[in-house]
Each structure stands twice: as structure tokens, then as C-alpha cells.
Protein backbone atom coordinates (compact mmCIF):
# COMPACT_ATOMS: atom_id res chain seq x y z
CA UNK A 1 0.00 0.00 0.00
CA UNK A 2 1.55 3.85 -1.13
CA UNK A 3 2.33 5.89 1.18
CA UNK A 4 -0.48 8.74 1.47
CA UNK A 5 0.52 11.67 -0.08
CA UNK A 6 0.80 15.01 2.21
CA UNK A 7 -1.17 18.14 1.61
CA UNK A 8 1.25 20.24 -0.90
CA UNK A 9 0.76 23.87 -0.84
CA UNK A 10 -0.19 25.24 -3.82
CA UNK A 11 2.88 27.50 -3.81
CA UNK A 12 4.61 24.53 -4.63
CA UNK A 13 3.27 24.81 -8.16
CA UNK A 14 5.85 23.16 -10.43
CA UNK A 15 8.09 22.11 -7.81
CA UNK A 16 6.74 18.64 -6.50
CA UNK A 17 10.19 16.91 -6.62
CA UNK A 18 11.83 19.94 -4.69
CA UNK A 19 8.73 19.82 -2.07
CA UNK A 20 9.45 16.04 -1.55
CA UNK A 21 12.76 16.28 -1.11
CA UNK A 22 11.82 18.90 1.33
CA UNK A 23 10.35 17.24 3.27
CA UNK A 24 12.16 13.70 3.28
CA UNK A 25 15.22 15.39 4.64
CA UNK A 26 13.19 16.76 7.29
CA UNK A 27 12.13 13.54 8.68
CA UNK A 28 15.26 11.95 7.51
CA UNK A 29 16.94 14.62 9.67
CA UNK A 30 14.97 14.28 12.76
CA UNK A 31 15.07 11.00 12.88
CA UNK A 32 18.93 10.99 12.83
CA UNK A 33 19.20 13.67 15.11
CA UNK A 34 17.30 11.77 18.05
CA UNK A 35 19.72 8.78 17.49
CA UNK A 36 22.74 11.32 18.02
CA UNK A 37 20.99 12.97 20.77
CA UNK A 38 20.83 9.37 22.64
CA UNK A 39 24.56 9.49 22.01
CA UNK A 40 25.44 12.43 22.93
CA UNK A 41 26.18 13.92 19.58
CA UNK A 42 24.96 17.44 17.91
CA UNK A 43 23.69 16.76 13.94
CA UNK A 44 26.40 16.63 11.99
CA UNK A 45 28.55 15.97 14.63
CA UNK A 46 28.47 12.21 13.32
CA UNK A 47 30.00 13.35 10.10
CA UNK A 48 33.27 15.08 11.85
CA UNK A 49 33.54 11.68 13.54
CA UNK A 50 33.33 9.13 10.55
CA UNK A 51 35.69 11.29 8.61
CA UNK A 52 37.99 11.42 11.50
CA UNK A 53 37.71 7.30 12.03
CA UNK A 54 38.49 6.95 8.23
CA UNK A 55 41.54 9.06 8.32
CA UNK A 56 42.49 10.16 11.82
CA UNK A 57 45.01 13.80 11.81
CA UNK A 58 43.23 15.67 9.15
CA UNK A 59 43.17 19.36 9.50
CA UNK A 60 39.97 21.62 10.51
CA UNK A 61 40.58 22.48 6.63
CA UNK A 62 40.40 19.31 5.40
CA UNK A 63 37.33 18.36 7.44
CA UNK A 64 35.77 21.61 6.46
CA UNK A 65 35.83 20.46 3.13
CA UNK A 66 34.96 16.90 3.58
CA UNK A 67 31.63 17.56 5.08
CA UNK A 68 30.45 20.03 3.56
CA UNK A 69 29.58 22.53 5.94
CA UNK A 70 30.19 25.75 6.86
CA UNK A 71 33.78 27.08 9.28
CA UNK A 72 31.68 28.37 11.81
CA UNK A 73 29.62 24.82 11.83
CA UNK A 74 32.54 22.86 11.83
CA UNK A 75 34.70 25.11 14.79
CA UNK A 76 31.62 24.98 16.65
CA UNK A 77 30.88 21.38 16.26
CA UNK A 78 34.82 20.44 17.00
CA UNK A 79 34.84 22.46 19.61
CA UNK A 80 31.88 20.67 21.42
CA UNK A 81 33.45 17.57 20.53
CA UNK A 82 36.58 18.64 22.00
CA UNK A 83 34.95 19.91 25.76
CA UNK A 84 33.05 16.18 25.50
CA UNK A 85 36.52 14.37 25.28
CA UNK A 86 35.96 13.20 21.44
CA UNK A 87 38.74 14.49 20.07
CA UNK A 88 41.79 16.76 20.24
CA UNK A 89 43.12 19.71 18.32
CA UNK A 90 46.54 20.59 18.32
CA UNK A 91 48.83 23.19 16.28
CA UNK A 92 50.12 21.67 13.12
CA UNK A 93 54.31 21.23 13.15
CA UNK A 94 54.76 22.54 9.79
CA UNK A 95 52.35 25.78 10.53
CA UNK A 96 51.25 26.67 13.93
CA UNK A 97 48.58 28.96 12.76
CA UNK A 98 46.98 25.01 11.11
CA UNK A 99 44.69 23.33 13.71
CA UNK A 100 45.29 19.48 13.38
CA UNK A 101 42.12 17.14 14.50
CA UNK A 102 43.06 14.00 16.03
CA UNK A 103 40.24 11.30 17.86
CA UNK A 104 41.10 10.11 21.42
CA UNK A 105 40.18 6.69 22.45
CA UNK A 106 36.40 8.04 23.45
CA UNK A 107 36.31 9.16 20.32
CA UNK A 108 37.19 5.98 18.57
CA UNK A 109 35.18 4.30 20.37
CA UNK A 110 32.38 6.19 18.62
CA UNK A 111 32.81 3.63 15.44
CA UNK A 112 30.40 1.30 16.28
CA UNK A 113 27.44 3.29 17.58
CA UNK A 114 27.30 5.39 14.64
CA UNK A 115 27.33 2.79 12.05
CA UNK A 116 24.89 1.06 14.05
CA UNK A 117 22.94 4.47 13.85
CA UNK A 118 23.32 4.58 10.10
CA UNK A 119 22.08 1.15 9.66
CA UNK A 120 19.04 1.75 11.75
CA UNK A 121 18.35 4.72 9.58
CA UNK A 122 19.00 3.00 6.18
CA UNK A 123 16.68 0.09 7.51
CA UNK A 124 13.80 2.41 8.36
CA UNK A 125 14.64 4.63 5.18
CA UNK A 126 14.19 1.28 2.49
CA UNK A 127 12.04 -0.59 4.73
CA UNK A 128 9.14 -0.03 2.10
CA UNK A 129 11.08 -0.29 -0.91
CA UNK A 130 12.55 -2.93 -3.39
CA UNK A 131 16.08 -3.29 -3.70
CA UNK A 132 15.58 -2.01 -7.34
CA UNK A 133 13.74 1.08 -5.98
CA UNK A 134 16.40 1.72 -3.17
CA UNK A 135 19.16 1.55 -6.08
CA UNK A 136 17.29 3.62 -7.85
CA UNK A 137 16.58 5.71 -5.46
CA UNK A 138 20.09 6.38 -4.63
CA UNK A 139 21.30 7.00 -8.53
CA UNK A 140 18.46 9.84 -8.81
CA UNK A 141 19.31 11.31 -5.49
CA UNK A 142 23.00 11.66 -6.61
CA UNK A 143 21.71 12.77 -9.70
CA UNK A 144 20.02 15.70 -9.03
CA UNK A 145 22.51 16.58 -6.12
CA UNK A 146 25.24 16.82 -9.25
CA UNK A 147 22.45 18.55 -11.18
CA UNK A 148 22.08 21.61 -8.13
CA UNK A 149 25.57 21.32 -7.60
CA UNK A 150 27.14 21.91 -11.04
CA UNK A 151 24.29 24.97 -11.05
CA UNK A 152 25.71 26.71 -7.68
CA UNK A 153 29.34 26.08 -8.86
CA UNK A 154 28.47 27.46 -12.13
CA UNK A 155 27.40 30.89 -10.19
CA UNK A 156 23.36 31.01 -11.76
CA UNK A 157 21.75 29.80 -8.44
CA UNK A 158 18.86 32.40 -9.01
CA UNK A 159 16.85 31.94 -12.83
């Protein structure tokens, strides 16, 4: 049985996909965010931390990057992080000015509760669809992230 469709307003008109995607990153979102918050984790803070267990020393530049998000985000999340005993940041050797991000053990210990987090989320996020419709899914999604991506990089965000 579908899934009932929610009340779109009509200043949606033309913009359906947009709408949807709207609002399945909003409950995508919340949902995630009350699995961190039972860990002790911010939003996003999750993100810092599996780049970190992939490839421990990286620079507040280099995570920056990696995750997308903004410097203030990321200096505000890693400082949280930090005062909670996740992780360290120390002056780099070859510039002092460079902030190097390294995960203490509480932090590393982090590996398994977050992909247990992610694999709740993917199970409730597929739990209605085929594996050809999750595959699918995940093309288009990529997709039209490249599609909005290669617009903003190409400076015409605004028609």
C-alpha cells in the first residue's frame, strides 16, 4: 500500500520533486538527530567523527571540506566535541597557525554506535522499498545533487 501523499501547498506549483525532497530530509533529519541525541552527539557531529575514524590527523581544513559545511559549523561542532573528550586539536608542526584534529580513544570508540545508527536509519529509510527502488533511489538522489551542484558552482543559483 503507497504511502499517502501530504497536503502540498499550492505554492509549490511546479516544484513537487523539490517539495518532496523537502520534506524527506526533514524527517530523515529528525530522525537521525534523536539517534545522536541518545549518544550524545549534535547533527552533523556524526560526520566530523566518521571522517575522523576513516583518516584520523586531518586538518579543521580538510574536514571543512569533507563535510560540507560551513567554518563556523565545523569550529563549533569540533569544539563541542573537543569539551566532550571526542577528540583533540593541536597546532600543526609545519604551521602553527593550522589546527590538526586527532580522535582520542572516546572518540574511537564512537565507530560502532554510529554505524549502528546509520544502519538503523538505512533500515527504516528502504524498509518499504525494493532493492531495485532503493538503487534507484540512490542513482536519482545523486543525480540531481550533481544537477544543483554543477548549477551553484556554475554561479546562476537564481533563474
Amino acid at each position: 500500500m503507497p504511502a499517502p501523499t501530504p497536503h502540498i501547498p499550492s505554492t509549490v506549483n511546479g516544484g513537487q520533486v523539490s517539495y518532496a525532497i523537502f520534506q524527506l530530509a526533514r524527517a530523515h533529519r529528525g530522525y537521525a538527530a534523536a539517534m545522536l541525541r541518545d549518544m550524545d552527539l549534535h547533527p552533523g557531529q556524526e560526520l566530523l567523527l566518521m571522517q575522523l575514524l576513516d583518516r584520523d590527523g586531518q586538518t579543521q581544513s580538510e574536514l571543512l571540506e569533507s563535510v560540507g559545511l560551513d567554518h563556523s559549523t565545523v569550529s563549533k561542532s569540533l569544539r563541542r566535541m573537543q569539551e566532550a573528550g571526542l577528540l583533540t586539536r593541536q597546532p600543526a608542526e609545519h604551521d602553527r597557525r593550522v589546527m590538526v584534529v586527532h580522535l582520542t580513544d572516546k572518540g574511537r570508540a564512537m565507530r560502532e554506535p554510529i554505524a549502528a545508527m546509520w544502519k538503523t536509519l538505512e533500515e527504516a529509510s528502504v524498509r518499504d522499498l525494493s532493492e531495485e527502488q532503493a538503487e534507484s533511489f540512490v542513482r536519482d538522489a545523486y543525480t540531481i545533487a550533481n544537477a544543483i551542484s554543477t548549477r551553484e558552482s556554475a554561479g546562476r543559483e537564481t533563474p
